[in-house]
N, C-alpha and C. Protein backbone atom coordinates (compact mmCIF):
# COMPACT_ATOMS: atom_id res chain seq x y z
N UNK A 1 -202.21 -141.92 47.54
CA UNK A 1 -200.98 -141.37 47.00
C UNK A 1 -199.81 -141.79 47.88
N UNK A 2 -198.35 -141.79 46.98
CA UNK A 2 -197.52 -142.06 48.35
C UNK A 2 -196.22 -140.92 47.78
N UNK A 3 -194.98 -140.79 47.99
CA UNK A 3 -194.11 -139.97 47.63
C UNK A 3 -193.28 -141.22 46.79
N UNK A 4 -192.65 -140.70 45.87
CA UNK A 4 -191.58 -140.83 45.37
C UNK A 4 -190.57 -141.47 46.57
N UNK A 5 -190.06 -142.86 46.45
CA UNK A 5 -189.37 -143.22 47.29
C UNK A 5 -187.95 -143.02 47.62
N UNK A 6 -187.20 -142.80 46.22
CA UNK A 6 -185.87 -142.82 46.38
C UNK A 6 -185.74 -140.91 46.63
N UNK A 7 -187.04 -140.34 47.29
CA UNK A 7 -186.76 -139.00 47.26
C UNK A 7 -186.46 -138.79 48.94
N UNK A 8 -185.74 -138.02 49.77
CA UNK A 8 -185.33 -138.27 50.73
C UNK A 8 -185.34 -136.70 51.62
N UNK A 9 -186.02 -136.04 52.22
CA UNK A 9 -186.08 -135.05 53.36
C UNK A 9 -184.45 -135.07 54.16
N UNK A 10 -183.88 -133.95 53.59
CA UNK A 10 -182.51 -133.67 54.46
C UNK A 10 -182.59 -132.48 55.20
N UNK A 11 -182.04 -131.96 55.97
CA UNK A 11 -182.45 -130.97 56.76
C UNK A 11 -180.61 -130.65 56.76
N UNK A 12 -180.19 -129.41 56.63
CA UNK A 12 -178.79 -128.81 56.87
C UNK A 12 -179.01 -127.77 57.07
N UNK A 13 -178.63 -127.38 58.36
CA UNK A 13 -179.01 -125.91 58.76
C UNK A 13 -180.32 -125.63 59.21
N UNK A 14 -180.79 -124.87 59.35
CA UNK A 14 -182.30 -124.42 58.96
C UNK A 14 -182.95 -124.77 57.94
N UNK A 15 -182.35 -124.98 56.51
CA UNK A 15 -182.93 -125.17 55.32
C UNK A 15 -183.41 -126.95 55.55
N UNK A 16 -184.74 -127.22 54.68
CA UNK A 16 -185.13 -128.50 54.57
C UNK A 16 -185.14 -128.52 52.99
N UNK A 17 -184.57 -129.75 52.69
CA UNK A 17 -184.49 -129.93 51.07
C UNK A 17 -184.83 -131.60 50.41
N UNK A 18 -185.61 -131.29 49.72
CA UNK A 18 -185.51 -133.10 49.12
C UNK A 18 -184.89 -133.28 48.14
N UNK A 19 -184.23 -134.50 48.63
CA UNK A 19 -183.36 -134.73 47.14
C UNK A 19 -183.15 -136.38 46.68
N UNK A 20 -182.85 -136.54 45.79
CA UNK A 20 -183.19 -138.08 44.63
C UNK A 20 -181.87 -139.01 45.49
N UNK A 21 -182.13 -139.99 46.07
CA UNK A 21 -181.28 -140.94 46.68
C UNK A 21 -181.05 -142.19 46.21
N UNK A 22 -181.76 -142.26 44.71
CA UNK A 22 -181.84 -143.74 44.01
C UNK A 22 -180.60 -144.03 43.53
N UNK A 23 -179.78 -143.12 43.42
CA UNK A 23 -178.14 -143.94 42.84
C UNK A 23 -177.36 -144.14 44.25
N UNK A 24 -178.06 -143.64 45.55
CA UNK A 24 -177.10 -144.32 46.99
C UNK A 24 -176.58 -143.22 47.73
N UNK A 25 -176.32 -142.24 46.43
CA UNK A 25 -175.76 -140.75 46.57
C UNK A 25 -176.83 -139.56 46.49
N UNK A 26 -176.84 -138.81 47.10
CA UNK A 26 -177.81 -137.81 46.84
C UNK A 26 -177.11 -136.87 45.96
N UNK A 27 -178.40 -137.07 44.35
CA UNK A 27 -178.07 -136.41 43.52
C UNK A 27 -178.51 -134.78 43.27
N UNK A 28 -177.78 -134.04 43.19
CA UNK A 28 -178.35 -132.46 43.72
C UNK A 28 -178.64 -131.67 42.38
N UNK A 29 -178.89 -132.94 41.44
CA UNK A 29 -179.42 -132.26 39.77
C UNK A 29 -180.94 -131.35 40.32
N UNK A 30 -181.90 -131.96 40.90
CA UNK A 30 -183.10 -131.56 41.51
C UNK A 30 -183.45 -131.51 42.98
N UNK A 31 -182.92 -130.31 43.33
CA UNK A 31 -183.17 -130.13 44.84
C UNK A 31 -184.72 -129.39 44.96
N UNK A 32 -185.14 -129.51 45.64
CA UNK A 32 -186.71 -128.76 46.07
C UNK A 32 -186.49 -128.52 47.66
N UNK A 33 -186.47 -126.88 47.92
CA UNK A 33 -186.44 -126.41 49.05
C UNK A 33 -187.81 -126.65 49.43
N UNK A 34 -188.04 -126.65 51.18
CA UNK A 34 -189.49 -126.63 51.59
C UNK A 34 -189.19 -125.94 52.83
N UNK A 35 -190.43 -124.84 53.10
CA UNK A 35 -189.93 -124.34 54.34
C UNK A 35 -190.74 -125.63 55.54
N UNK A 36 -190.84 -124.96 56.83
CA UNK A 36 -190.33 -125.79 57.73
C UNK A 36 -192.26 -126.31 57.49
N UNK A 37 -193.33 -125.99 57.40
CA UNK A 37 -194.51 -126.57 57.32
C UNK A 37 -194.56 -127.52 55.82
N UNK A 38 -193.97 -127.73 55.09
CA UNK A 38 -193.99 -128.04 54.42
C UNK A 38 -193.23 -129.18 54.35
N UNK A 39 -192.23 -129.31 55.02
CA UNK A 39 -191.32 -130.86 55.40
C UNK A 39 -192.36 -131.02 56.49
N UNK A 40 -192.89 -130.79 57.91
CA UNK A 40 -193.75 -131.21 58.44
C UNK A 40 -194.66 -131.99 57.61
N UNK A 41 -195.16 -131.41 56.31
CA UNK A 41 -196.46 -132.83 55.91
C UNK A 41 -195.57 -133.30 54.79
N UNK A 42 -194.37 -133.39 54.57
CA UNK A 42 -193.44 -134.37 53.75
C UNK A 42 -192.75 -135.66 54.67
N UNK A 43 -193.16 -135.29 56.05
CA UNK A 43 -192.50 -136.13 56.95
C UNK A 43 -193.56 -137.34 57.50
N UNK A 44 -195.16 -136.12 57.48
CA UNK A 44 -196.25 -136.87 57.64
C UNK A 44 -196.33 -138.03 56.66
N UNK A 45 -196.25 -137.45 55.14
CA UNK A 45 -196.88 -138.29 53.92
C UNK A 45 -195.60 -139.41 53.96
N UNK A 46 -194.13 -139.43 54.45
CA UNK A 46 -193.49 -140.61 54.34
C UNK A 46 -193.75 -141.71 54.88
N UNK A 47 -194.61 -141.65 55.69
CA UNK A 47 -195.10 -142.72 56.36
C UNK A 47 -195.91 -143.85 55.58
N UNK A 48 -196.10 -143.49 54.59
CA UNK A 48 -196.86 -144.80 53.48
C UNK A 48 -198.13 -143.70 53.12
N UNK A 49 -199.05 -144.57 52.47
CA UNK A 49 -200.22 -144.16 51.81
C UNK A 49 -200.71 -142.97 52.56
N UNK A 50 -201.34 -141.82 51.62
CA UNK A 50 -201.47 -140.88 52.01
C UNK A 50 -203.15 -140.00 51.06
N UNK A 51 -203.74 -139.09 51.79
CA UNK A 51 -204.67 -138.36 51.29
C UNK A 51 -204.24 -136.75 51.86
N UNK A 52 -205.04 -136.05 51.08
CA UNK A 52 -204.76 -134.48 51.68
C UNK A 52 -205.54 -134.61 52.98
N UNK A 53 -206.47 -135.25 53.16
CA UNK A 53 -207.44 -135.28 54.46
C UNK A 53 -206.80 -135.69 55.17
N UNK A 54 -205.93 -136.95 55.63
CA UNK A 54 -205.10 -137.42 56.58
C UNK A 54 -204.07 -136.50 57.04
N UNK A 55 -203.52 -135.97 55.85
CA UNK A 55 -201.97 -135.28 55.73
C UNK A 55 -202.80 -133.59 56.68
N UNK A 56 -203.93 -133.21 56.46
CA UNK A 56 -204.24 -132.00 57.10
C UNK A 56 -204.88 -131.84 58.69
N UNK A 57 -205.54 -132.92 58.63
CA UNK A 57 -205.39 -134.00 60.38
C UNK A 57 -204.09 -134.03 60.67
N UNK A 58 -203.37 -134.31 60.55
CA UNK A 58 -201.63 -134.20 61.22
C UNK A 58 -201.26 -133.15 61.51
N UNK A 59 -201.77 -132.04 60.58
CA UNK A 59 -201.40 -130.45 60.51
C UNK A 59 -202.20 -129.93 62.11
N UNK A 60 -203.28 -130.20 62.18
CA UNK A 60 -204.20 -129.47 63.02
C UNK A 60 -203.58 -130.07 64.14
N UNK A 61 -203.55 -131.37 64.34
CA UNK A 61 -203.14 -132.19 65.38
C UNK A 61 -202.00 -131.40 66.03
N UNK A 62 -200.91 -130.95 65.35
CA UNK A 62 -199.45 -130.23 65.24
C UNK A 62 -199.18 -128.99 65.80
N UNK A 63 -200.18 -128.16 64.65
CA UNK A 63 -200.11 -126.81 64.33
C UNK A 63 -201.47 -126.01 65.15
N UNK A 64 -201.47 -124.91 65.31
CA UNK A 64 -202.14 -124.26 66.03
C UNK A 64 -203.53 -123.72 64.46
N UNK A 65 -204.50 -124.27 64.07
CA UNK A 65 -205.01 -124.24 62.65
C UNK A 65 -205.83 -124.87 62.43
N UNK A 66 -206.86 -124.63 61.70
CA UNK A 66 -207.84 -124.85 61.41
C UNK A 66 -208.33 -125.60 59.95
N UNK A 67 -209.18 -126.76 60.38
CA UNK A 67 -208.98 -127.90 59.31
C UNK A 67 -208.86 -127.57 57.75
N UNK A 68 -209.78 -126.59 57.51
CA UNK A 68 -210.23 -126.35 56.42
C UNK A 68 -209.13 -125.48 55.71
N UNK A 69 -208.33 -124.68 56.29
CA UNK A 69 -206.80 -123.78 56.25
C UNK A 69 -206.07 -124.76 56.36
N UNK A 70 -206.00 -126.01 56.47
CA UNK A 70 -204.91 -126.46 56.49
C UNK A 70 -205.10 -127.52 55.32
N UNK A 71 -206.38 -128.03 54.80
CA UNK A 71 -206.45 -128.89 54.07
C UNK A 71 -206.21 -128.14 52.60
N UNK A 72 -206.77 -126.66 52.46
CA UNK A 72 -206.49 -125.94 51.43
C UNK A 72 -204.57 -125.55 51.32
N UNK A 73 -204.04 -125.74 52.20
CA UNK A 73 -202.69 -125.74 51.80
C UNK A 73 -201.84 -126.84 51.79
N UNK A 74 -202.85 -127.97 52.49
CA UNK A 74 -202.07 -129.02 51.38
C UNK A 74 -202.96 -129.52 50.68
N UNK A 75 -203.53 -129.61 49.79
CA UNK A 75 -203.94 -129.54 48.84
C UNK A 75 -203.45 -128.81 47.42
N UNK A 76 -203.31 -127.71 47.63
CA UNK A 76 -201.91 -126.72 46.74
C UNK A 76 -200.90 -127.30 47.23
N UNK A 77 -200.36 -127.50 48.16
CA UNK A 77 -198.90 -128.49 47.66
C UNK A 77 -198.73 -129.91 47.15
N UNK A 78 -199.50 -130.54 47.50
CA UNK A 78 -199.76 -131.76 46.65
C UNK A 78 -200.02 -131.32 45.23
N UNK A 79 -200.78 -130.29 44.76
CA UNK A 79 -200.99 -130.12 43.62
C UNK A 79 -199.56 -129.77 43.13
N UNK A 80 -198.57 -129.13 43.45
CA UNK A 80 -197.33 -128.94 43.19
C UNK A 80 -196.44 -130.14 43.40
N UNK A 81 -196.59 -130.19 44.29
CA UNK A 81 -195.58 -131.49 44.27
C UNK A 81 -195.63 -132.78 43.20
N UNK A 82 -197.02 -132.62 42.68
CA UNK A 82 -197.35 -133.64 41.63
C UNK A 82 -197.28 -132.81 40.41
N UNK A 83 -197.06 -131.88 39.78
CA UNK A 83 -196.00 -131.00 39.30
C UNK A 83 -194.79 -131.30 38.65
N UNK A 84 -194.50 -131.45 39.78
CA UNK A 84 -192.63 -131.59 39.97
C UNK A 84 -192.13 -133.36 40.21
N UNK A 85 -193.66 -134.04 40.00
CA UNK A 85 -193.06 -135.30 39.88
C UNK A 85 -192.76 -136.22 41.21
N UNK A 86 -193.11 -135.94 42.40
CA UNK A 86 -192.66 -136.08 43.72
C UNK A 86 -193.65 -136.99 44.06
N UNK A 87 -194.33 -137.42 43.71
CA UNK A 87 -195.47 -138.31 44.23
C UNK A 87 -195.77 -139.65 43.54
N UNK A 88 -195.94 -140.07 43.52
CA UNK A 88 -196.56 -141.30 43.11
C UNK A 88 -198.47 -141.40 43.11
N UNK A 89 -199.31 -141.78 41.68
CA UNK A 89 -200.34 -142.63 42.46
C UNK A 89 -200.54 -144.02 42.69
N UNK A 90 -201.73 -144.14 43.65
CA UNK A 90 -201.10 -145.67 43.26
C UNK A 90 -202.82 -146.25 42.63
């Protein structure tokens, strides 16, 4: 899997938000808030090709957590995020 490319992790404030950067401008028709673990494996998965298994190895590596707790929550967000269109397969 990889993300949606022209989709872009902004951070203002405390808040983390992705938003559509394919016209140059960030278009704020579709914003998607993420709290702060959640841009953590949006920051992981930008890195190119991606699995929930890799993306939950980064988590543990990171986070104070346990593989199997961490693969079950991303796993539900990938399932959302592919949802909402944010992903790509390839």
């Amino acid at each position: 899997m990889k993300l949606q490319p022209h989709l872009k992790l902004r951070r203002i404030g405390k808040a983390c938000m992705i938003v559509d950067s394919q016209s140059g401008t960030a278009n704020l028709t579709n914003v998607y808030e993420l709290n702060e673990t959640a841009a953590a494996v949006w920051e992981y998965a930008s890195a190119g090709s991606f699995t929930a298994e890799t993306l939950a190895k980064a988590l543990t590596a990171e986070f104070e957590i346990d593989f199997a707790a961490a693969l079950h929550d991303v796993e539900e967000l990938l399932k959302t995020w592919q949802q909402y269109g944010l992903i790509l397969h390839e």
